[in-house]
Protein backbone atom coordinates (compact mmCIF):
# COMPACT_ATOMS: atom_id res chain seq x y z
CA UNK A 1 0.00 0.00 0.00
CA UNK A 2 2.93 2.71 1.01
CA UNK A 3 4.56 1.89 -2.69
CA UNK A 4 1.47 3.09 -4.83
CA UNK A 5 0.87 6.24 -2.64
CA UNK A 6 4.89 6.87 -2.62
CA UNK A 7 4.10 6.94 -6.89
CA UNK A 8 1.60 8.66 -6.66
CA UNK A 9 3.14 11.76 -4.94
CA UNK A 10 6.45 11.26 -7.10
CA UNK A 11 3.88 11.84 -10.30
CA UNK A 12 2.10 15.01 -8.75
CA UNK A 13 5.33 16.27 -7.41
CA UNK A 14 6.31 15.57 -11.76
CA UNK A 15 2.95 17.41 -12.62
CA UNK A 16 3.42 20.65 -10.34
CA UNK A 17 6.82 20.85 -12.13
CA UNK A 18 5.67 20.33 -15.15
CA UNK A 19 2.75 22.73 -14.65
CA UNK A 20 5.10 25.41 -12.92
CA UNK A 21 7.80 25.29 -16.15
CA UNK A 22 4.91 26.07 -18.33
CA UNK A 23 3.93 29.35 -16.17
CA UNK A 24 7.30 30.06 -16.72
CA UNK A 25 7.39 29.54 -20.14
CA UNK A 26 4.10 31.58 -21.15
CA UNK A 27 5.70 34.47 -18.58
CA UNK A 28 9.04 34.01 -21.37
CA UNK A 29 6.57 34.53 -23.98
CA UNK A 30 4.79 37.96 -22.85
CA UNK A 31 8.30 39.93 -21.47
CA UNK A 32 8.68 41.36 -25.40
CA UNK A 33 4.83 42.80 -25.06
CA UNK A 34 5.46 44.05 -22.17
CA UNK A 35 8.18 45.70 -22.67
CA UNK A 36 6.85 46.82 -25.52
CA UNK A 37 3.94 47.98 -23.84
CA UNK A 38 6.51 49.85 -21.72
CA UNK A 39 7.10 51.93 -25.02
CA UNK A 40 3.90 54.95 -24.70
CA UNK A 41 5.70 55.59 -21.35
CA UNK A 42 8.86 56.40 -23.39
CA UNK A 43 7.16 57.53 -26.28
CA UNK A 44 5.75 60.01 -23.81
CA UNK A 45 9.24 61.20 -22.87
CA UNK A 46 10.11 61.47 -26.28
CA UNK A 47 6.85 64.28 -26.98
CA UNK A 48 7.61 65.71 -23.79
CA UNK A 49 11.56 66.34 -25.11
CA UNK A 50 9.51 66.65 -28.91
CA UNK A 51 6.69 69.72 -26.61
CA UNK A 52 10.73 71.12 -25.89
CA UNK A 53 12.05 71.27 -29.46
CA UNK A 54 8.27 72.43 -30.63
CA UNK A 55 8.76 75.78 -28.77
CA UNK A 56 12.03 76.04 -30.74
CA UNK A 57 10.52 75.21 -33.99
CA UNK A 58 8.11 78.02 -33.03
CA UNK A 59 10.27 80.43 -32.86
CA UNK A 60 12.26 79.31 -35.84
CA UNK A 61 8.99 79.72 -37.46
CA UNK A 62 8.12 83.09 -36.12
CA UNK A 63 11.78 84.17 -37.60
CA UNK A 64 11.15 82.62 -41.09
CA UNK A 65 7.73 84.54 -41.48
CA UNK A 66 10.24 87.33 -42.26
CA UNK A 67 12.59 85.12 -44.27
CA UNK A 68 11.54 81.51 -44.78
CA UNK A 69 14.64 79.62 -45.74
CA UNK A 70 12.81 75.92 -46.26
CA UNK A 71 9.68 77.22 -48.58
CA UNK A 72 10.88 76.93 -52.11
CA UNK A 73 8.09 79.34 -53.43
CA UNK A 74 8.99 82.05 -51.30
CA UNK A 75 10.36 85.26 -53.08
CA UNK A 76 11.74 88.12 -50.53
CA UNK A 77 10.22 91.09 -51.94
CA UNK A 78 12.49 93.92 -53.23
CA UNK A 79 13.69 96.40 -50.13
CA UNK A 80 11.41 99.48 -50.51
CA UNK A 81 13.52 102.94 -51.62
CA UNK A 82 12.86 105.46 -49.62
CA UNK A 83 14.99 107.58 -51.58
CA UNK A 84 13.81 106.78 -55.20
CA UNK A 85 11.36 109.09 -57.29
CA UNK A 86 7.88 107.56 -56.59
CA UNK A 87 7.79 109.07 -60.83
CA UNK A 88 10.13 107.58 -61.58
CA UNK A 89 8.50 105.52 -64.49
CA UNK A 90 6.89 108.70 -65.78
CA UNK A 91 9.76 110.76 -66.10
CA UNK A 92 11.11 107.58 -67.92
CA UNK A 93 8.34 108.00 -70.33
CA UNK A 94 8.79 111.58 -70.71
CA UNK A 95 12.71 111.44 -70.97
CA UNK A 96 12.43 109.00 -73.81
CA UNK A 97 9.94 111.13 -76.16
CA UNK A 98 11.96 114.36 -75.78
CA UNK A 99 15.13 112.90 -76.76
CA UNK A 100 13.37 111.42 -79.74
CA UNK A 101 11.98 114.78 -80.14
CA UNK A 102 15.63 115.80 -80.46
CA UNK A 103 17.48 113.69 -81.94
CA UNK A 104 14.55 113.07 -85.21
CA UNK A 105 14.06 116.75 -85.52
CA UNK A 106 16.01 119.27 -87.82
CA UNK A 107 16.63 122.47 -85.82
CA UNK A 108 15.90 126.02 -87.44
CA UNK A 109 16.89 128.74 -85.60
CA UNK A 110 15.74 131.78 -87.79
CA UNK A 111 12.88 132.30 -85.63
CA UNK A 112 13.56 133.10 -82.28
CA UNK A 113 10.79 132.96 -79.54
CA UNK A 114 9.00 130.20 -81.79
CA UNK A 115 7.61 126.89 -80.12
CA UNK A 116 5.78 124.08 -81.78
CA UNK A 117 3.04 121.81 -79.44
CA UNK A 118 2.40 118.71 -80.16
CA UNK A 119 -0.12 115.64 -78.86
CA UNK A 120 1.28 111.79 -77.77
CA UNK A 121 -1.68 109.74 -78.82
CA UNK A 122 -1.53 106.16 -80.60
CA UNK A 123 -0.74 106.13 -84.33
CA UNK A 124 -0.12 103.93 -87.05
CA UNK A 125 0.86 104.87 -91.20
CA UNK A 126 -2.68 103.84 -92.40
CA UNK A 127 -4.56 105.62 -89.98
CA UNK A 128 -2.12 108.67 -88.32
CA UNK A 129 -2.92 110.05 -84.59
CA UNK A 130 -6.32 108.33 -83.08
CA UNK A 131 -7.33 107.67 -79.44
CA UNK A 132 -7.49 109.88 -76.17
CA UNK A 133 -4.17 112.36 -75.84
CA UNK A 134 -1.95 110.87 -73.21
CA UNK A 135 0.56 114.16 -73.08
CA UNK A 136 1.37 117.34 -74.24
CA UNK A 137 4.74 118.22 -75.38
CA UNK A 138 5.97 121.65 -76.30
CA UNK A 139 9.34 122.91 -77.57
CA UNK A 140 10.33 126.43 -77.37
CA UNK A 141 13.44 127.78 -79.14
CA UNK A 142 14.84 130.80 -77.33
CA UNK A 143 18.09 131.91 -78.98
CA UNK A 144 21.47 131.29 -79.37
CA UNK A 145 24.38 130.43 -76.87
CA UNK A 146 27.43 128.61 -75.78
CA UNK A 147 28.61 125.99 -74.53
CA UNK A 148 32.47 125.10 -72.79
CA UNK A 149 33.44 127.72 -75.83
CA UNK A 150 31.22 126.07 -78.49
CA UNK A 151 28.38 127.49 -80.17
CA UNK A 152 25.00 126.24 -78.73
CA UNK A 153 21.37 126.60 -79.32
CA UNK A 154 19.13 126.81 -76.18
CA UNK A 155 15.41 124.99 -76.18
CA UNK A 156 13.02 124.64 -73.32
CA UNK A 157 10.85 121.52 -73.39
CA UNK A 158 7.24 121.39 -71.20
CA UNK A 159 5.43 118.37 -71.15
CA UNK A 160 1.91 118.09 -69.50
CA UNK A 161 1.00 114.83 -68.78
CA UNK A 162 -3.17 114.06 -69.02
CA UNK A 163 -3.63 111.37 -66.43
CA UNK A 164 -0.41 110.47 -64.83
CA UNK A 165 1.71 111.78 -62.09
CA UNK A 166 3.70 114.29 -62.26
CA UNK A 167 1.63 116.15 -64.57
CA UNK A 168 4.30 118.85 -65.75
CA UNK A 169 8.01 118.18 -66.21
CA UNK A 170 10.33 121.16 -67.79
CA UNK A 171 13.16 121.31 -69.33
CA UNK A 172 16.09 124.13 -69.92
CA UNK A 173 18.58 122.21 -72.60
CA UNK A 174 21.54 123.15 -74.45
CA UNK A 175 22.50 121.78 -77.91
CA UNK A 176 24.88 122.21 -80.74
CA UNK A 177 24.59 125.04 -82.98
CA UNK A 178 23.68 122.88 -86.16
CA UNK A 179 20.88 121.66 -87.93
CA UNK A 180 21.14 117.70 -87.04
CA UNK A 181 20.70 118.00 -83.36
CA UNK A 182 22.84 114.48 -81.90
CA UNK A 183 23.89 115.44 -78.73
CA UNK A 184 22.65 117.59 -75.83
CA UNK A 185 25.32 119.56 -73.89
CA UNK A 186 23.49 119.97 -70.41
CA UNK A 187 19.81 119.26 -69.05
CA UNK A 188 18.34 120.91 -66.14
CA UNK A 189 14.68 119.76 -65.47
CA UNK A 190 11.62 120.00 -62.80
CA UNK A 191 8.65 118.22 -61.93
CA UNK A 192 4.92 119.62 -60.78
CA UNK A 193 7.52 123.42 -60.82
CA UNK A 194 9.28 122.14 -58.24
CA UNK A 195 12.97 122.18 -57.29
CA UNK A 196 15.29 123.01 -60.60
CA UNK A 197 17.80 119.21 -61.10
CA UNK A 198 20.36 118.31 -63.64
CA UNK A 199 19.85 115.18 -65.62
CA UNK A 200 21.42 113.52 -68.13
CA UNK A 201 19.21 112.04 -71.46
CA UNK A 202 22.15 109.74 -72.58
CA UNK A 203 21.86 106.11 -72.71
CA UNK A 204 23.89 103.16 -71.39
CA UNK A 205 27.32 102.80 -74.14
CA UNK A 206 26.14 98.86 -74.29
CA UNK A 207 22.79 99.86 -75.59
CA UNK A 208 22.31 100.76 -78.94
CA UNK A 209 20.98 105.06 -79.35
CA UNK A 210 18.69 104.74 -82.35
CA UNK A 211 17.26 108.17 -82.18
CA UNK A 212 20.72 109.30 -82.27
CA UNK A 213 22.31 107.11 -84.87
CA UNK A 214 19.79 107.01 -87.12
CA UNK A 215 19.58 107.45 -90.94
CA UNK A 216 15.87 107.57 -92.03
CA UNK A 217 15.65 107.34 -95.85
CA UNK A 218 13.30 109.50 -97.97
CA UNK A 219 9.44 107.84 -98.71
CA UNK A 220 7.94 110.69 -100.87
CA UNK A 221 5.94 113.76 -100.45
CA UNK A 222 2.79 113.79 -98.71
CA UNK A 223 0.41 116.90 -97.38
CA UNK A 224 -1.45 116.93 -94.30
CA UNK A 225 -4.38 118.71 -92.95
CA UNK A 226 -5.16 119.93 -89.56
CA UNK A 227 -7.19 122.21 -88.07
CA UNK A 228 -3.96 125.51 -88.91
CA UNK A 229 -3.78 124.50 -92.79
CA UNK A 230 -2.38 122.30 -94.88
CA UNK A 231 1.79 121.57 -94.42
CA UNK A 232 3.40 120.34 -97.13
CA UNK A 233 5.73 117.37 -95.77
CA UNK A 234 8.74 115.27 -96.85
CA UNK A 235 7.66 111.53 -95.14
CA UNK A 236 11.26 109.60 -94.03
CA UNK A 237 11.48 106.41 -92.64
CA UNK A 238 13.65 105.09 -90.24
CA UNK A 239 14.44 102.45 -87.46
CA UNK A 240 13.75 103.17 -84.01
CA UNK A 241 14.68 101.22 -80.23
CA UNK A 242 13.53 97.33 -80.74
CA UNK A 243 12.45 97.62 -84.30
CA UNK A 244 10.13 100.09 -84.11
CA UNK A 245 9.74 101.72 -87.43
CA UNK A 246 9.66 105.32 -86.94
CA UNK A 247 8.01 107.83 -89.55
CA UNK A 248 8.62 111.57 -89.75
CA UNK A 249 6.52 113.94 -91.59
CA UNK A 250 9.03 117.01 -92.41
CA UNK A 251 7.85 120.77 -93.12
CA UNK A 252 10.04 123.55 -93.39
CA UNK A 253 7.94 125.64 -92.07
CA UNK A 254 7.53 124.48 -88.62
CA UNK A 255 10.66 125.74 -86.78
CA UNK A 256 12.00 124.96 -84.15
CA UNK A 257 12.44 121.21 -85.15
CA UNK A 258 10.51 121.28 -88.70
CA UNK A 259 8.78 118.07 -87.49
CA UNK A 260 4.51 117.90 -87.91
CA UNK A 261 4.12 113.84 -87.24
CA UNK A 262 6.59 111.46 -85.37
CA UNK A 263 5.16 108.15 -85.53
CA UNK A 264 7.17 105.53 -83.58
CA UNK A 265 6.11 102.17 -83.42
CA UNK A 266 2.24 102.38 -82.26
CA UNK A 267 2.57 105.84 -80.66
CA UNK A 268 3.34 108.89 -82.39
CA UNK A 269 3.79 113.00 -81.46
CA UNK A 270 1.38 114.81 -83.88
CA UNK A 271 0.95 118.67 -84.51
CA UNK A 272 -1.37 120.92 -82.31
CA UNK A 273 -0.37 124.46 -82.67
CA UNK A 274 2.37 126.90 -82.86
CA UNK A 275 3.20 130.32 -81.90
CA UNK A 276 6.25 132.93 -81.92
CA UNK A 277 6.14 134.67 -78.36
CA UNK A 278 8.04 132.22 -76.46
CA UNK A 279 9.62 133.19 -73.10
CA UNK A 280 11.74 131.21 -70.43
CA UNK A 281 9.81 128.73 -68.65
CA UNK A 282 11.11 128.85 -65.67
CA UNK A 283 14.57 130.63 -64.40
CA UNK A 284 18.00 129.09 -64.07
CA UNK A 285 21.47 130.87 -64.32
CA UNK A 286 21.23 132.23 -68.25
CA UNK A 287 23.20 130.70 -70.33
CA UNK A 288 26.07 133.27 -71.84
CA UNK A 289 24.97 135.15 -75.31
CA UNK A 290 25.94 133.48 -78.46
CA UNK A 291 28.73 135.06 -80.52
């Protein structure tokens, strides 16, 4: 009887065992999970460290609202200048039709006290001036000078602009004493009769100075009719800045520059009126008497 019990209690001792390794062995099985379950706790460190480096990436942010280095699109805007000419693209405009003004015209100086007015409209050959007048620009010839010991003429130029700022710019200019006018020896200006400023009309040496350079050919004889008469013209044709053709309707009789139409590309200066009791403009140091 003791041996079977004794067996017994051998095999249950076996079974606990047994029974015991397997609780160890599904314990083995569940220390990964649960250490990976361990990982929201450091997870959690890691946004608590990320909640630090947030409030820099805040202020990194609040820096590139000024000057975002990492967008691509972004394009800093140009620094504002305080000290350019808020007309600046105006007196562009204007610069550019009085030196073509200039430089197309042939000068007659037998009249002195003459000026010619004429209207900046759009124009073509077929049709001539047509559409609203976008300036005014009169040239008044008021006698003969020098210049560093050369002979000189000296012209006054007023244009009045119709809808853009600044509506008036003036200028007092002195040229050579010859018909072909191709340079201009000094320009004083002002805007809106403001404060009198020298200027300069030349352009770059790297870019080519049509107006100046420029041999227009003889087209033919053609007369024109405005409101004054009928002028008699000589039509030339020439090349103007990025292929523009330019078309000048000669008169002798229009002094100072014997010009009636300048067509130039799709814009062109046509005659308004004309008179023979010009006066200064406005008053800068006069320029010495010609010889």
């Amino acid at each position: 009887m003791v041996k079977p019990v004794r067996h017994r209690f051998i095999i249950l001792r076996l079974a606990v065992c047994l029974f015991m390794l397997a609780g160890l062995s599904v314990r083995a099985q569940y220390i990964l999970p649960d250490d990976t379950l361990k990982q929201p706790r450091d997870s959690n460190e890691v946004k608590s460290d990320s909640a630090k480096d947030s409030t820099a990436v805040t202020d990194t942010l609040e820096v590139q609202d000024q000057s975002p280095l990492l967008d691509t699109n972004y394009v800093k805007p140009a620094p504002t200048d305080k000290t350019g000419d808020p007309h600046s693209a105006v007196l562009s405009r204007v610069n550019t039709w009085v030196r073509r003004l200039l430089y197309r015209g042939w000068l007659d100086t037998s009249h002195i006290g003459v000026y010619a007015r004429y209207q900046l409209t759009s124009w073509s050959p077929g049709i001539g001036s047509f559409g609203p007048i976008e300036a005014q620009i009169t040239v008044y010839y008021l006698g003969s000078t020098e210049w560093m010991g050369k002979d000189a003429e000296w012209l006054q130029v007023a244009v009045q602009m119709m809808e853009e700022e600044p509506l008036l710019v003036e200028y007092d200019l002195i040229v050579p004493s010859k018909q072909k006018v191709d340079e201009i020896y000094r320009v004083l200006y002002r805007v809106d009769r403001g404060e009198v400023k020298t200027a300069n009309l030349s352009l770059p040496e790297t870019i080519m100075d049509y107006d100046r350079v420029d041999e227009p050919t003889q087209e033919g004889l053609e007369d024109l009719e405005f409101y004054s008469g009928i002028f008699q013209t000589e039509v030339f044709r020439g090349s103007g800045t990025d292929g523009a053709d330019v078309y000048i309707y000669r008169a002798q009789k229009m002094p100072p520059l014997g010009i009636v139409v300048l067509g130039y590309g799709d814009e062109g200066l046509t005659f308004m009126s004309s008179g023979s009791d010009a006066t200064p403009r406005f008053y800068v140091p006069a320029p010495p008497s010609g010889h």
